[in-house]
Structure formats: structure tokens, C-alpha cells
C-alpha atoms as a PDB file:
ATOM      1  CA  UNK A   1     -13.385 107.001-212.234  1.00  0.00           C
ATOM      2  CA  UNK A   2     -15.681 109.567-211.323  1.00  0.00           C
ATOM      3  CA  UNK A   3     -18.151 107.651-209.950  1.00  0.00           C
ATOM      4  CA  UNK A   4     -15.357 106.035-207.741  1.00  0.00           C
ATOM      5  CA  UNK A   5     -14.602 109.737-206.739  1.00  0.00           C
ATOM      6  CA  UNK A   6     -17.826 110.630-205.556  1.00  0.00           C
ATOM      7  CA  UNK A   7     -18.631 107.324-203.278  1.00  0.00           C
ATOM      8  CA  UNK A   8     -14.959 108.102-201.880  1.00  0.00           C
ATOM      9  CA  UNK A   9     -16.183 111.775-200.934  1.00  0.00           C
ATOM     10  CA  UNK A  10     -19.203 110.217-199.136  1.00  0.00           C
ATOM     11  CA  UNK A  11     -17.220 108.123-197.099  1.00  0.00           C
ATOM     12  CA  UNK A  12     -15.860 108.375-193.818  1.00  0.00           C
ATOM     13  CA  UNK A  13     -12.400 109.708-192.432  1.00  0.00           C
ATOM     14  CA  UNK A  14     -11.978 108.004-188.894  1.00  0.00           C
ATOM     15  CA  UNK A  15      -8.770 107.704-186.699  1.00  0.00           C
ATOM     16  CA  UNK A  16      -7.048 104.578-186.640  1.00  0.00           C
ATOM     17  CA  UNK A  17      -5.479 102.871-183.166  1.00  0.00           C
ATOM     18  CA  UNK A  18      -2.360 104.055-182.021  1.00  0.00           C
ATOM     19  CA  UNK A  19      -0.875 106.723-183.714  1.00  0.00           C
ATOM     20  CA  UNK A  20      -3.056 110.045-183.337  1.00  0.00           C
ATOM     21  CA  UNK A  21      -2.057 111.288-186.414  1.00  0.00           C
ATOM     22  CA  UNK A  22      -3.514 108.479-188.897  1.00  0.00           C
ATOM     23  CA  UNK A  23      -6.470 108.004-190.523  1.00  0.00           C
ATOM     24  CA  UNK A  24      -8.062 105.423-192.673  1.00  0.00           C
ATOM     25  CA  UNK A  25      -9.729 107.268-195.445  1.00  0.00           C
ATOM     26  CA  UNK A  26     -11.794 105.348-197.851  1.00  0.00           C
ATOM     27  CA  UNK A  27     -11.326 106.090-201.519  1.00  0.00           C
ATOM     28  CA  UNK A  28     -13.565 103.147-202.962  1.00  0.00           C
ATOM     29  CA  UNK A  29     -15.619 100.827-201.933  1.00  0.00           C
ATOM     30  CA  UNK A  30     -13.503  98.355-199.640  1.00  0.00           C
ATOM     31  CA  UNK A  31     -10.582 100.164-200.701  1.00  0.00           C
ATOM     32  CA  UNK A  32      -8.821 102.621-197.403  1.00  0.00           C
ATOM     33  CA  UNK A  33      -5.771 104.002-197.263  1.00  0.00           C
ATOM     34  CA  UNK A  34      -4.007 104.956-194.693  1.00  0.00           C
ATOM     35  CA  UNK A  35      -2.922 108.608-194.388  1.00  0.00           C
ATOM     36  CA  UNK A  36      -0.574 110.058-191.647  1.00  0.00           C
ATOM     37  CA  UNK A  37      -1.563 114.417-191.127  1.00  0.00           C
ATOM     38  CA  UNK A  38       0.875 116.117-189.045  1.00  0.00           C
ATOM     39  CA  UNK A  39       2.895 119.450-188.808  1.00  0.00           C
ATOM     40  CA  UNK A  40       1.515 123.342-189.561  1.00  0.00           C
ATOM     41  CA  UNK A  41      -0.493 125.287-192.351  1.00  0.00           C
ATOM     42  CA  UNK A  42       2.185 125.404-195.378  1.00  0.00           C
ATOM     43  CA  UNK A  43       2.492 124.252-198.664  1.00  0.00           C
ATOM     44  CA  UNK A  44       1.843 120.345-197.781  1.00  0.00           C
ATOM     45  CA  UNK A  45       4.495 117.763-198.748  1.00  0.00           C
ATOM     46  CA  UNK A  46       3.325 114.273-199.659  1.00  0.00           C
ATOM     47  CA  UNK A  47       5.453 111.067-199.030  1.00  0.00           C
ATOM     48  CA  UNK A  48       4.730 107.865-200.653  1.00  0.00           C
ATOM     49  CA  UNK A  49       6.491 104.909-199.516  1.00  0.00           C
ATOM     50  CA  UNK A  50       7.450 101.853-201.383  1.00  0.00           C
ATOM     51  CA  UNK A  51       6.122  98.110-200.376  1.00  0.00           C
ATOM     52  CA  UNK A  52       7.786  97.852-197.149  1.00  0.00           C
ATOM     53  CA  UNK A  53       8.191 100.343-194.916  1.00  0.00           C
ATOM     54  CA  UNK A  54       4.995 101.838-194.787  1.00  0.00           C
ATOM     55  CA  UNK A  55       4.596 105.318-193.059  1.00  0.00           C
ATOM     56  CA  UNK A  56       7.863 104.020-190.377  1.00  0.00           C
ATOM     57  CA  UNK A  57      10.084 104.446-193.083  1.00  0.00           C
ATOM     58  CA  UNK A  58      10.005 107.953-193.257  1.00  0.00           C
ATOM     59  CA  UNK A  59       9.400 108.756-189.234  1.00  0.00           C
ATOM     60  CA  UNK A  60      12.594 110.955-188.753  1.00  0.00           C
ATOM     61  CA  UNK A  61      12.089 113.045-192.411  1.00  0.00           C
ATOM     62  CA  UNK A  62       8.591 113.349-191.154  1.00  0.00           C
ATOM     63  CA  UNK A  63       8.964 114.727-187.423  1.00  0.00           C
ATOM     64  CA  UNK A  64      12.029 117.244-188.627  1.00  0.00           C
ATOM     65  CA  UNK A  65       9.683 118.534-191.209  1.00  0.00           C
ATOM     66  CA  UNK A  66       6.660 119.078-188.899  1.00  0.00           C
ATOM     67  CA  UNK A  67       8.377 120.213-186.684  1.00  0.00           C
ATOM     68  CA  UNK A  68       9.557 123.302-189.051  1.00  0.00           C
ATOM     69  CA  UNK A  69       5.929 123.618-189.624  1.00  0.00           C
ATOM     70  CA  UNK A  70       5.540 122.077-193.056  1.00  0.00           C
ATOM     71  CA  UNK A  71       2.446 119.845-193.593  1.00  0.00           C
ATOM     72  CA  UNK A  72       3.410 116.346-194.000  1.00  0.00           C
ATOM     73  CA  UNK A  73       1.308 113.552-194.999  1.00  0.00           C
ATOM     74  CA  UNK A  74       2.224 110.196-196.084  1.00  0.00           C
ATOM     75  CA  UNK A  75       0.033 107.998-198.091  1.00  0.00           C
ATOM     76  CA  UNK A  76       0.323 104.219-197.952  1.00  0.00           C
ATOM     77  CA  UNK A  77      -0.476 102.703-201.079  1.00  0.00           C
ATOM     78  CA  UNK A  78      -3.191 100.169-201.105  1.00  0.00           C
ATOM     79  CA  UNK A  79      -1.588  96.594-199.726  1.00  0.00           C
ATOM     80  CA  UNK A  80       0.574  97.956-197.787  1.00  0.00           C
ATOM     81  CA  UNK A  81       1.016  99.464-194.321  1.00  0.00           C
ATOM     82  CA  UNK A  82      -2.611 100.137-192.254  1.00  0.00           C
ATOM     83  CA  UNK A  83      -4.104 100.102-195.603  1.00  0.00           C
ATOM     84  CA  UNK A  84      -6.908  97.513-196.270  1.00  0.00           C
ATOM     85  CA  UNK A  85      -6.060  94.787-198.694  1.00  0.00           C
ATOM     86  CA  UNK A  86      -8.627  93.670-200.477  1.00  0.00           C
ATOM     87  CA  UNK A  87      -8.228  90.588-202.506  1.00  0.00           C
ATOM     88  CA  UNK A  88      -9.722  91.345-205.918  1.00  0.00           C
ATOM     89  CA  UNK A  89      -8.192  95.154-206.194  1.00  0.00           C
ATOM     90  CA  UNK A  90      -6.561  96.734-209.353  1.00  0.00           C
ATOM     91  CA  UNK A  91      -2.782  96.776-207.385  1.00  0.00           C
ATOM     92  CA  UNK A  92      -1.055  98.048-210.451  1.00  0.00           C
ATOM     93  CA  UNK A  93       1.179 100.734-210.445  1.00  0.00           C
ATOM     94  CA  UNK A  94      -1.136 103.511-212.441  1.00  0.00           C
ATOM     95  CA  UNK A  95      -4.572 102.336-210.229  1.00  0.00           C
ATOM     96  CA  UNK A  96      -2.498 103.450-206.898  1.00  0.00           C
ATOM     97  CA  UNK A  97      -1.611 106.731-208.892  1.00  0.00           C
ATOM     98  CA  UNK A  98      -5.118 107.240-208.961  1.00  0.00           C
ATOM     99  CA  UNK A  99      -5.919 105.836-205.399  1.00  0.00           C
ATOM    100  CA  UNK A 100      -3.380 108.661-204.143  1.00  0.00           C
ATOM    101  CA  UNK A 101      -4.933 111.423-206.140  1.00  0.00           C
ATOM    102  CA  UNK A 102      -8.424 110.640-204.250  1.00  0.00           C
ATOM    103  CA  UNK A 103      -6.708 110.653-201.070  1.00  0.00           C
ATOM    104  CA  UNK A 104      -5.404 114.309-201.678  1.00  0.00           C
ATOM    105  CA  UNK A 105      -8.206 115.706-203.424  1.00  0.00           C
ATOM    106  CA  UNK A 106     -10.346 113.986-199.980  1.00  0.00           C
ATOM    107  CA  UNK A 107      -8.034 116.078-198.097  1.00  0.00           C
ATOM    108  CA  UNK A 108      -8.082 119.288-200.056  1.00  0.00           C
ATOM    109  CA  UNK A 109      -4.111 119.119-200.928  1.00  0.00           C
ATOM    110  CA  UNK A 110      -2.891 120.494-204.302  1.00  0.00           C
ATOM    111  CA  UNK A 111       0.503 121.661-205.437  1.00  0.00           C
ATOM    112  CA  UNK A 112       2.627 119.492-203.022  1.00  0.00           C
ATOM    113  CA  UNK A 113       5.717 118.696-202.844  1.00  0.00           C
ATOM    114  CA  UNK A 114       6.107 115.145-203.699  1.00  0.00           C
ATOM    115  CA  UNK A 115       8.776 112.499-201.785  1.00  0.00           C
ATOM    116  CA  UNK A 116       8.742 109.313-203.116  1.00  0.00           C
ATOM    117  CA  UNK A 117      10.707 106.046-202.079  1.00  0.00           C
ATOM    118  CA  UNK A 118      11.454 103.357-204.496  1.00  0.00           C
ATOM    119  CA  UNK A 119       8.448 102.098-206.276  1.00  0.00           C
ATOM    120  CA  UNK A 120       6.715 104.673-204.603  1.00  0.00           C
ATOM    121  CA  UNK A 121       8.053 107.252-206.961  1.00  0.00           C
ATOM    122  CA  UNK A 122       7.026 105.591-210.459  1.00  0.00           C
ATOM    123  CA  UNK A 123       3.495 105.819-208.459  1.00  0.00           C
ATOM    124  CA  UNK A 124       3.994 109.855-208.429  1.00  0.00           C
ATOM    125  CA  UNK A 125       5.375 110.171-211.484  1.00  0.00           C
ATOM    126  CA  UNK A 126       1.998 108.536-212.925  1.00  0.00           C
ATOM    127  CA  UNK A 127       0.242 110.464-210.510  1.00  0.00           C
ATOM    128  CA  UNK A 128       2.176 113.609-211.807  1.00  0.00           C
ATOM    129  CA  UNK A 129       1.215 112.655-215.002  1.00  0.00           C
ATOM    130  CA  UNK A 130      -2.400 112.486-215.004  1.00  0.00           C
ATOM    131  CA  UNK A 131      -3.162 115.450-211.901  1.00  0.00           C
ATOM    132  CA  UNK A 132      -0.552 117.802-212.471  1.00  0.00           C
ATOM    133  CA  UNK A 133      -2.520 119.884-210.132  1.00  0.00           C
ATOM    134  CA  UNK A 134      -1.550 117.804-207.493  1.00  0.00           C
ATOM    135  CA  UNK A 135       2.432 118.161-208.436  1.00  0.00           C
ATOM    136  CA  UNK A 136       4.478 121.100-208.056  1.00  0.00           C
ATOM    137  CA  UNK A 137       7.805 119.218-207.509  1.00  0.00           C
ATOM    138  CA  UNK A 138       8.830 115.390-206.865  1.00  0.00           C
ATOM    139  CA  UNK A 139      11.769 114.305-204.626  1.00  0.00           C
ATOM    140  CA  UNK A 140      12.494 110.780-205.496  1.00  0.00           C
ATOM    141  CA  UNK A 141      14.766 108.592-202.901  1.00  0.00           C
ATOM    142  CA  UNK A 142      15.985 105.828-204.975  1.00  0.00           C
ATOM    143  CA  UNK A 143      12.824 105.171-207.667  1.00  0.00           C
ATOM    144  CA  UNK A 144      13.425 105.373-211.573  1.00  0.00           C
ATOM    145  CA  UNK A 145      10.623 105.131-214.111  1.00  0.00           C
ATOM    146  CA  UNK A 146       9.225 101.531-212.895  1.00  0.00           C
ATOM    147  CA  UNK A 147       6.954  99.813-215.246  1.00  0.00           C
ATOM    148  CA  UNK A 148       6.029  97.072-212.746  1.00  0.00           C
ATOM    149  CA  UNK A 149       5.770  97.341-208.954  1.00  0.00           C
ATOM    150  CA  UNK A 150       8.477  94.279-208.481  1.00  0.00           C
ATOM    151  CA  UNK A 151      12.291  94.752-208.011  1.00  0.00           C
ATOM    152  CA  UNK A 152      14.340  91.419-208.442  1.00  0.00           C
ATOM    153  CA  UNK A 153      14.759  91.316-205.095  1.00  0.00           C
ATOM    154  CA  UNK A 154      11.401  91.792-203.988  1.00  0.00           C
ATOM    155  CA  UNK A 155      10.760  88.977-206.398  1.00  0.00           C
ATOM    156  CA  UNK A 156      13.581  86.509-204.978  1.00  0.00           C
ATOM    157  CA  UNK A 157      12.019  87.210-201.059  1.00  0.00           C
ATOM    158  CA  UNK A 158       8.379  86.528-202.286  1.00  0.00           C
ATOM    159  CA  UNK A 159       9.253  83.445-203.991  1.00  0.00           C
ATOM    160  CA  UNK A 160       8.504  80.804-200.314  1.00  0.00           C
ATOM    161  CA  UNK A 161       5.508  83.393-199.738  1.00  0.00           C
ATOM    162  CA  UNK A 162       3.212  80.482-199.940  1.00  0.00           C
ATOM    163  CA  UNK A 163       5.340  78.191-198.024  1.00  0.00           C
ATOM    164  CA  UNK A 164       5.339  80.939-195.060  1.00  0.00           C
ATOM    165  CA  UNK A 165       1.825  81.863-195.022  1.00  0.00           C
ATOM    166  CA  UNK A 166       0.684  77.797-194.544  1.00  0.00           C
ATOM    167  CA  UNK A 167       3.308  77.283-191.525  1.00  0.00           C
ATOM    168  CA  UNK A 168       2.479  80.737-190.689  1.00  0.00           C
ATOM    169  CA  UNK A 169       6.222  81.765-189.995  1.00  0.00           C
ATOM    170  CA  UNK A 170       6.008  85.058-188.705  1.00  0.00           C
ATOM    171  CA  UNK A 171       9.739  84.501-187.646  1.00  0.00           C
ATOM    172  CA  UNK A 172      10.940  83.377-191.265  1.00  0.00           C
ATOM    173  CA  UNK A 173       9.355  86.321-192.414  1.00  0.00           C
ATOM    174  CA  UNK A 174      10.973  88.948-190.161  1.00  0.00           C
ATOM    175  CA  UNK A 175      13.990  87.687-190.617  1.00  0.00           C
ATOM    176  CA  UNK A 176      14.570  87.846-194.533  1.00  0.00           C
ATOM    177  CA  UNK A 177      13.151  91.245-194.406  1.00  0.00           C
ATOM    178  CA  UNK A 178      15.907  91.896-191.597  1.00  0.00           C
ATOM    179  CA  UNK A 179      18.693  90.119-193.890  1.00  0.00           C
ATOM    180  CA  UNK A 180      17.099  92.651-197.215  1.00  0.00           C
ATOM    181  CA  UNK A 181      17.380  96.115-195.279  1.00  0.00           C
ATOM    182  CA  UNK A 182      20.884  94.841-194.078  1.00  0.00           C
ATOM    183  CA  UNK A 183      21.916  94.037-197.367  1.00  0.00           C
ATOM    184  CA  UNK A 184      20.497  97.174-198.827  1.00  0.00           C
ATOM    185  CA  UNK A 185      22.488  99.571-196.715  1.00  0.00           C
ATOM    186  CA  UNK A 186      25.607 101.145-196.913  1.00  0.00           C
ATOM    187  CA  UNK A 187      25.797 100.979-192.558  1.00  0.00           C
ATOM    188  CA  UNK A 188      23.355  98.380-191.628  1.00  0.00           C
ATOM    189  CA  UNK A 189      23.908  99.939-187.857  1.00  0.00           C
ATOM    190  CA  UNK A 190      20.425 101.371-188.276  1.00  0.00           C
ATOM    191  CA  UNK A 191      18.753  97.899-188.946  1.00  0.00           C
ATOM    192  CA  UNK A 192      17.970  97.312-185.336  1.00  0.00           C
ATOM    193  CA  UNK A 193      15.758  94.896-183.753  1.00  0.00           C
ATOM    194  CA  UNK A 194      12.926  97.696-183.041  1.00  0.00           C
ATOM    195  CA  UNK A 195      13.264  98.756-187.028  1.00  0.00           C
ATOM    196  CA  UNK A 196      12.457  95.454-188.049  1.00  0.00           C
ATOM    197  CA  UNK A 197       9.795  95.295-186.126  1.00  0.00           C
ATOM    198  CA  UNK A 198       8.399  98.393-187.556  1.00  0.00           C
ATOM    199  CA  UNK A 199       8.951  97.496-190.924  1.00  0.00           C
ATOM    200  CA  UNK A 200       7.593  94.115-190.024  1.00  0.00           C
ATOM    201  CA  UNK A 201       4.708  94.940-188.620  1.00  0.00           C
ATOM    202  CA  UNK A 202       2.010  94.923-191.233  1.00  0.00           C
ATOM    203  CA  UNK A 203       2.404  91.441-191.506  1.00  0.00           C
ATOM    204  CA  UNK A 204       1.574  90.940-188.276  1.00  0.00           C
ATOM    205  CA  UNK A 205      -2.173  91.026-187.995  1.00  0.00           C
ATOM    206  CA  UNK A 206      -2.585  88.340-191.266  1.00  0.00           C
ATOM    207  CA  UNK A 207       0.797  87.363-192.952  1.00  0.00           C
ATOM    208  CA  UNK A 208      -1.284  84.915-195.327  1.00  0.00           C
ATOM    209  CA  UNK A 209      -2.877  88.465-197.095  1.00  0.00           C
ATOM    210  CA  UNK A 210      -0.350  90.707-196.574  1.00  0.00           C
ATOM    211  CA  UNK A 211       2.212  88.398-198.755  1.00  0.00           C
ATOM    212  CA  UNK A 212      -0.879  87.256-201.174  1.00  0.00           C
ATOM    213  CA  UNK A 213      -1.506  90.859-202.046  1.00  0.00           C
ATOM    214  CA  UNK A 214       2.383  91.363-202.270  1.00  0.00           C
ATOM    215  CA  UNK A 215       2.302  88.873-204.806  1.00  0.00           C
ATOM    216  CA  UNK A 216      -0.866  90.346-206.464  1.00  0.00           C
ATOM    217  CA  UNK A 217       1.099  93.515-206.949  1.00  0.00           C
ATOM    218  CA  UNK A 218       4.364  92.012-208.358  1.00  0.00           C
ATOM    219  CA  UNK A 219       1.991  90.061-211.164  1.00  0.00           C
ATOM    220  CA  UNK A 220      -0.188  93.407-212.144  1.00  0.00           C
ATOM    221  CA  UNK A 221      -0.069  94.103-215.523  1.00  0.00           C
ATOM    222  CA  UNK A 222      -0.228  97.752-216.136  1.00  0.00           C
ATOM    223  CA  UNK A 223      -2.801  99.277-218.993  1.00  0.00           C
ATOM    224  CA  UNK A 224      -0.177 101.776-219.883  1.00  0.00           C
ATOM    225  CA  UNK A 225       3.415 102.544-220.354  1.00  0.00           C
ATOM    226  CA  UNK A 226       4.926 105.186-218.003  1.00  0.00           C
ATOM    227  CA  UNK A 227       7.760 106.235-220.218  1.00  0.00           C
ATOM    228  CA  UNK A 228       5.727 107.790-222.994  1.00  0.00           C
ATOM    229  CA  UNK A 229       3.603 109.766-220.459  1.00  0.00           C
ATOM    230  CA  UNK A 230       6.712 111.553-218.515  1.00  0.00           C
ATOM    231  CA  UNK A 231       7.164 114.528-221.038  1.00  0.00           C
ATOM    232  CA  UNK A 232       3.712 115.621-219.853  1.00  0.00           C
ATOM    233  CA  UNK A 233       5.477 116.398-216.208  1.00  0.00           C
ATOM    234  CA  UNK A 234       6.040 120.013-215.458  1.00  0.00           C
ATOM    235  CA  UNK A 235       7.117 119.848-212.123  1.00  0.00           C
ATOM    236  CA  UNK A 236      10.506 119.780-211.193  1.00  0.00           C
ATOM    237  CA  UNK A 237      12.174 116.306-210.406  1.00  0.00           C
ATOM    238  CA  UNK A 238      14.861 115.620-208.307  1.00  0.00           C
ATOM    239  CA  UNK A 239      16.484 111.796-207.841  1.00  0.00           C
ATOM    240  CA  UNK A 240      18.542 111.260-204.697  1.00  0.00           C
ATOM    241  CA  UNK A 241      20.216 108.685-205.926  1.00  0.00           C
ATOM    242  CA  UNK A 242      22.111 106.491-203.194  1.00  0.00           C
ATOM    243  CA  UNK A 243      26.166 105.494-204.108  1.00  0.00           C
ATOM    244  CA  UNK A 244      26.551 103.540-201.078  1.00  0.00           C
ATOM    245  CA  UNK A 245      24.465 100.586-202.147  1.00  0.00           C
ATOM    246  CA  UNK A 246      26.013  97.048-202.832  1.00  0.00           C
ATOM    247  CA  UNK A 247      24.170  97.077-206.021  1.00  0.00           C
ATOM    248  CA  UNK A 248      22.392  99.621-208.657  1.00  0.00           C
ATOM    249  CA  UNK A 249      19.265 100.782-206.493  1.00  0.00           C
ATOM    250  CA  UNK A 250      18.144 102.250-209.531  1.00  0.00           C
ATOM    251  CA  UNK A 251      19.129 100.675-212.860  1.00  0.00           C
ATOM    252  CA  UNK A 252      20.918 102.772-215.115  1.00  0.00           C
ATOM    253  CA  UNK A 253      18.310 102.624-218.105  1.00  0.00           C
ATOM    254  CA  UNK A 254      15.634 103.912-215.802  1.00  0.00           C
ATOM    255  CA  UNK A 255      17.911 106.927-214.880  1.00  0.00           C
ATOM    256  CA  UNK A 256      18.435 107.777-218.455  1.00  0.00           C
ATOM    257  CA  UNK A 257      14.950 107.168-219.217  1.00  0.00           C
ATOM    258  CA  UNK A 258      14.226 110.106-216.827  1.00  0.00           C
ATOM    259  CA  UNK A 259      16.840 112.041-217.759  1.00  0.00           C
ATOM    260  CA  UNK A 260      15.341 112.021-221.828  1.00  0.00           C
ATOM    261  CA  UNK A 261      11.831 112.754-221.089  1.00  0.00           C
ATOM    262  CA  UNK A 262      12.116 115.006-218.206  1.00  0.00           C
ATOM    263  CA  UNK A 263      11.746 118.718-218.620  1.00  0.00           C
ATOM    264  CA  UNK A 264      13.180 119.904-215.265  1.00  0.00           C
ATOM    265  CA  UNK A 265      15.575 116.681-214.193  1.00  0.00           C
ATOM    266  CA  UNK A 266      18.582 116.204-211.769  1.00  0.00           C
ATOM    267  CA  UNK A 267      20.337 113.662-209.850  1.00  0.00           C
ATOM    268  CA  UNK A 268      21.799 114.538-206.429  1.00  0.00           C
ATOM    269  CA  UNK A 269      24.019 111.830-205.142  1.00  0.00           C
ATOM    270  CA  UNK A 270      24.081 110.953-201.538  1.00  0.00           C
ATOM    271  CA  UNK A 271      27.064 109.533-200.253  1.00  0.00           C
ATOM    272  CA  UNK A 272      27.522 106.574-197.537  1.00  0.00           C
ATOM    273  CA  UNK A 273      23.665 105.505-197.898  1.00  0.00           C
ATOM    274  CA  UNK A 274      22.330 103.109-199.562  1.00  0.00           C
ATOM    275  CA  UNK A 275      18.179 102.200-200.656  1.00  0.00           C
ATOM    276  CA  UNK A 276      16.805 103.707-197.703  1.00  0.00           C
ATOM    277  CA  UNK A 277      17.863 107.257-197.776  1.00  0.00           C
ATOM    278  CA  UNK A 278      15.742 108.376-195.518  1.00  0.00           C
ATOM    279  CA  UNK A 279      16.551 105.641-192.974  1.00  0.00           C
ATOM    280  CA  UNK A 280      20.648 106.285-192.931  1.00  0.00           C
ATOM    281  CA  UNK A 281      21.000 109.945-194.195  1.00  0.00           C
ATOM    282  CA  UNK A 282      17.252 111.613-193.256  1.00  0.00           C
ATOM    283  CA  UNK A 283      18.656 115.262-193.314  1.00  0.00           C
ATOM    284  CA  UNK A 284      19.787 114.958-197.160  1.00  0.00           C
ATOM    285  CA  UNK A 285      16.209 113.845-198.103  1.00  0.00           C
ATOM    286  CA  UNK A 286      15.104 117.215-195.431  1.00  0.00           C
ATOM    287  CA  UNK A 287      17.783 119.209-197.376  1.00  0.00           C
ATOM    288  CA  UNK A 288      16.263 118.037-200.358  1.00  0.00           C
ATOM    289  CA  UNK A 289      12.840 119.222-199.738  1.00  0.00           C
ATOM    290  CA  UNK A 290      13.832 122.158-198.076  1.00  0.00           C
ATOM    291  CA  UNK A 291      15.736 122.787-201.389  1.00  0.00           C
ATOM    292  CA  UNK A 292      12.717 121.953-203.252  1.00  0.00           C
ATOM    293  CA  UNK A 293      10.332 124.311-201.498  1.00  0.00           C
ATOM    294  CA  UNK A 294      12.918 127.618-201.956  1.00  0.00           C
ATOM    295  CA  UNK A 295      12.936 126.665-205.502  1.00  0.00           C
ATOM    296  CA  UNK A 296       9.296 126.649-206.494  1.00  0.00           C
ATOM    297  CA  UNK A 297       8.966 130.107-203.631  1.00  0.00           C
ATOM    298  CA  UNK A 298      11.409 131.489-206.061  1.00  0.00           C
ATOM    299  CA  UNK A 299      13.740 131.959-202.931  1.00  0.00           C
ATOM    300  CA  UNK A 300      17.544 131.380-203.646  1.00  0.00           C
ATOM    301  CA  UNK A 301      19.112 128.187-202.191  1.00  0.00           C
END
């Protein structure tokens, strides 16, 4: 692990095509991930999306916090997003952890303000675990205490991946992720053509890897149980936890799982959304943060 932290702090930070704001930054040997910098000078908050998404999914929490001059940076995991996808890579849950932890210490960021989405959130809570440094509060949009990086659904969509990447059906593709987000929301209104495209896009460039790694990440076996390690988190949590979802976004056991280990814990239900938050009610995950912040200043909220 060390080693691995000193050939990432040799190599290169570069910008990547398109948006001016990302950057690949290598962490490994043939291992980047993609990192999006923007807003002012103050303490830095850190989003982490789940598998889809990528950086898009949190474009509106993102420009409303920049633009009241927080730091924002999101980290794609490796496998997902503009992040390379290498085909023999540890994808489990704790090895991204880590992966996020070299980003941030690349970019000198400690004591952030963590905002996690789905899976993304049992990656900070490992992350949390092991770098507390890098933790001084976690918002989590819809992610419990995950032990594997697959949700049922996630499973059920993945199951024709190898059917899709031999005919190459790019259109297949976009449109059972289009029929997941709709079926995932509470007002599918903001599922629009242009959305799916965005949250489609990754596949775009190589749909063969992109699902293949998908699949790698769903079959990673972890080398250690999350729930045991959560009592060592000091940092405040905080679960937005949707009630507008057709189903349990979070399963129950995983709530009360976090609820028994935690030392600083609560649940903040958000009406009329359902598992992406920050897609159908941005300014309660903003509120959130906001929240978050004037808590850890000390300020009153």
C-alpha cells in the first residue's frame, strides 16, 4: 500500500477532454480516476457516486455548492465514469476506499465533508474507517452499510451483459438504464432523454468493458467485513433516506446496522424523491451539507 502511494505521487495529473474542471489522476499503475475540482478555498466536500451516474449525477448539488464557494470534488470510483478500467483490478468495495484516499491525499484534501450516493457511501464509510483524517462528516443519499458493490437490481440489469456487449447494443443498453432511473423515482419527469444520455455515456466509448468490469465489481469478494469496522467512525453521519421510492432503497437491516455501531447517527427523510436524491430534490442534499458544515464550525443550524 505504500509503495502504491508513492508511484501514485509520481504520476501525472492532466486535464481530461471536455469538461475543464476534470482530471485523470493516476493512483496506481494503470489505475486513474477521474476527479472533478471546482468552486473556492473552503473546507472541501467530497462526492462519491455510485456505479452509474458518474460525476452527472451530482451536476446541480455540485454547481449550487461552488457557486457558494465551497470546494467540491467528486471522485469516480475505478470502473466507472472517465475512470480507466482495467481488467485485472481489485474492484471491491474496501480497494476503492483506498483508491479514494490516494486521490485526496494527491490533492492535499483532509477533513472533508463526505456525500455519498448509494454504493458510493459503504465506499466512505470504509474509507472513514481506515483515514479518519480524511472524514470529518459523511452525508449519505440512499447507501446503508453494503458488504458487496451489487444491489438486486443492478444484478437483474447485468444479467444479458454478455448478450449486449457481442451485438454491441448500445440502444438495449440505454434503454434499461432509462426504464431503472424511471422506476427508481418518485417523479420520473427528470429522466429525460439528455439525462440518459449522461448517465449513459460511459458506455459509450467500449460497452464490452464498461459492462465486463460492472460485472467484475458485482462478483468481488471483499477481504473484510464493514460492519465490525463502523464503531471506529468518529465523524458524524447523516442518511438521507428517500420515502418516495417504489421499493426499500436502503434495506432496513442495513439502516439498523448503522444505527448500532454508529457513534454520531441520524436519518433525515426526504419526501417525494426517490434513489436519486440529488437528481429530484438537489437542495435537500445542499441543505444537508450546508447543515453538515455549521455543525462541525460549531455554528447553530
Amino acid at each position: 500500500m505504500v509503495l502504491d502511494l508513492l508511484v501514485a505521487a509520481a504520476l501525472p495529473l492532466f486535464a481530461t477532454d471536455g469538461d475543464p474542471h476534470r482530471r485523470l489522476l493516476a493512483v496506481a499503475p494503470a489505475e486513474t480516476l477521474a476527479v472533478t475540482v471546482d468552486g473556492g478555498r473552503g473546507r472541501p466536500v467530497v462526492m462519491v457516486p455510485g456505479l452509474l451516474g458518474a460525476a452527472y449525477t451530482f451536476r446541480h448539488v455540485r454547481e449550487a455548492l461552488a457557486d457558494a464557494g465551497l470546494r467540491v470534488v467528486i471522485v469516480e470510483p475505478l470502473g466507472t465514469g472517465a475512470s480507466s478500467r482495467p481488467k485485472d483490478a481489485d474492484y471491491s468495495l474496501t480497494a476503492q476506499a483506498r483508491r479514494i484516499a490516494a486521490a485526496l491525499d494527491s490533492l492535499g484534501i483532509d477533513s472533508a465533508v463526505l456525500v455519498c450516493h448509494s454504493v458510493g457511501a459503504s465506499m466512505c464509510f470504509r474509507l472513514a474507517t481506515h483515514r479518519p483524517d480524511l472524514a470529518a462528516g459523511i452525508v449519505s443519499l440512499n447507501g446503508g452499510a453494503a458488504e458487496r458493490a451489487g444491489t438486486p437490481g443492478l444484478r437483474s440489469a447485468l444479467r444479458f451483459a454478455p448478450l449486449l456487449s457481442l451485438l454491441g447494443a448500445e440502444g438495449i443498453l440505454r434503454g434499461r438504464i432509462a426504464d431503472g432511473l424511471v422506476a427508481n423515482s418518485y417523479d420520473a419527469a427528470w429522466v429525460t432523454d439528455e439525462v440518459v444520455r449522461g448517465y449513459t455515456a460511459p458506455f459509450d466509448e467500449d460497452i464490452g468493458r464498461a459492462l465486463d468490469v460492472l460485472q467484475r465489481m458485482l462478483a468481488a469478494p471483499e477481504p473484510e467485513p464493514l460492519r465490525p469496522q463502523l464503531r471506529r467512525i468518529r465523524a458524524p453521519v447523516r442518511l438521507l433516506l428517500a420515502t418516495g421510492a417504489p421499493t426499500d432503497v436502503v434495506p432496513p437491516e442495513e439502516v439498523e446496522t448503522l444505527r448500532a455501531e454508529l457513534k454520531d447517527f441520524r436519518v433525515e427523510l426526504v419526501p417525494r424523491s426517490g434513489l436519486y436524491i440529488q437528481e429530484e430534490r438537489p437542495a435537500a442534499v445542499v441543505r444537508a451539507v450546508i447543515a453538515m458544515l455549521a455543525e462541525l464550525s460549531g455554528m447553530p443550524t
